[in-house]
Protein backbone atom coordinates (compact mmCIF):
# COMPACT_ATOMS: atom_id res chain seq x y z
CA UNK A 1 105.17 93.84 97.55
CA UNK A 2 105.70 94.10 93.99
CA UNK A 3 107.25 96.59 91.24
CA UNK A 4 105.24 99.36 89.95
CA UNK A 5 105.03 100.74 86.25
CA UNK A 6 103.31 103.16 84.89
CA UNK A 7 101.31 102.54 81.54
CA UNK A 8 99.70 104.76 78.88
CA UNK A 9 96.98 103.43 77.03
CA UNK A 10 95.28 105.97 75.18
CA UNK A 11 94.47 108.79 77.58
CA UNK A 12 94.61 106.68 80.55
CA UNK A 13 97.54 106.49 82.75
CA UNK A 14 98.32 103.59 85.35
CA UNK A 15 100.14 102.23 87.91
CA UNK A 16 100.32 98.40 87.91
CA UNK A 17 101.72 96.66 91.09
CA UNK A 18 102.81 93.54 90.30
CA UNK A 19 102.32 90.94 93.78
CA UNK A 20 103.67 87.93 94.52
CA UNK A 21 101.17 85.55 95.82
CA UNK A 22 97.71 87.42 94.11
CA UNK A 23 95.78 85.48 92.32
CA UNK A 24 93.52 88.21 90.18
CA UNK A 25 93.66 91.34 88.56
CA UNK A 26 92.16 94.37 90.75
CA UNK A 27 91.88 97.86 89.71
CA UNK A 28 91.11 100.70 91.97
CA UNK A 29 90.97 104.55 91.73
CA UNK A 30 92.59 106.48 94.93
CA UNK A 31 90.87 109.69 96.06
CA UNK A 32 93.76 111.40 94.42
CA UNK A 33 92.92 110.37 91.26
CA UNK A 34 95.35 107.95 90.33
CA UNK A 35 94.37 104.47 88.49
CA UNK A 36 96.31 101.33 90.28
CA UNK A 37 96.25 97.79 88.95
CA UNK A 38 97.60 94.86 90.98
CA UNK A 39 98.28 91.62 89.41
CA UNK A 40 100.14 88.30 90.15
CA UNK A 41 103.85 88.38 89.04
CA UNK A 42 104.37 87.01 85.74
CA UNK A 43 100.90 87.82 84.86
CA UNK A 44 100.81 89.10 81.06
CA UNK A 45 100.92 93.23 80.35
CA UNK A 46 99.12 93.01 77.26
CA UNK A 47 96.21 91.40 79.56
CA UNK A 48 96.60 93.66 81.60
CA UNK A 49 95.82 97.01 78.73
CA UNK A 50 93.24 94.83 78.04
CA UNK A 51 91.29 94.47 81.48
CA UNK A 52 92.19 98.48 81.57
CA UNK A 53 90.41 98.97 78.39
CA UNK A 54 87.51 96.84 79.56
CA UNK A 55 86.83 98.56 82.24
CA UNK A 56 87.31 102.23 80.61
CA UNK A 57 84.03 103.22 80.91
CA UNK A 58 84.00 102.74 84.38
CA UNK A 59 87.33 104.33 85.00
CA UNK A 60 85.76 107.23 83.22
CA UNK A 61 82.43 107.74 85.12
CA UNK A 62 84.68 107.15 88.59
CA UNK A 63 87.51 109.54 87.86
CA UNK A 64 84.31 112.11 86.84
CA UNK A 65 82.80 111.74 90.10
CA UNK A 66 86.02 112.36 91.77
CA UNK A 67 86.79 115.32 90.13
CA UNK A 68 83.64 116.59 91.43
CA UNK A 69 84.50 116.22 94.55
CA UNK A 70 87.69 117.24 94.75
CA UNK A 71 87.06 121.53 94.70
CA UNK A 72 84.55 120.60 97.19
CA UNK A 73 87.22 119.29 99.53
C-alpha cells in the first residue's frame, strides 16, 4: 500500500494513495462520497491538483448523482 493525504483544492476534498508499483493516476468516487486518487510513489502533487481539476466536472456530476441516491438508501 501507500500513504494517504488529504488535499483541498478549491471546494474539493481528496484522498490520494500513493502505491508503489502503479503506473497511472486513477480517481474514483466511493458510494460514501469520498474522492480517492491513487498514484505511483514519487509521482508529482502539483500533477496530481491538476488531473483533480481536470476532471472537476466529472467529479461534480458523479458526487450529484450520488447524493441522489443516498436518502433513497
Amino acid at each position: 500500500m501507500g500513504a494517504s493525504l488529504m488535499e483541498s483544492k478549491g471546494k474539493v476534498q481528496y484522498e490520494v494513495i500513493r502505491k508503489k508499483g502503479k503506473r497511472r493516476l486513477t480517481l474514483r468516487i466511493t458510494n460514501d462520497a469520498r474522492i480517492v486518487v491513487c498514484a505511483p510513489l514519487g509521482y508529482p502533487l502539483k500533477e496530481v491538483h491538476a488531473f483533480v481539476e481536470d476532471h472537476r466536472q466529472w467529479i461534480d456530476k458523479s458526487l450529484q448523482r450520488i447524493r441522489k441516491l443516498a436518502p433513497a438508501l
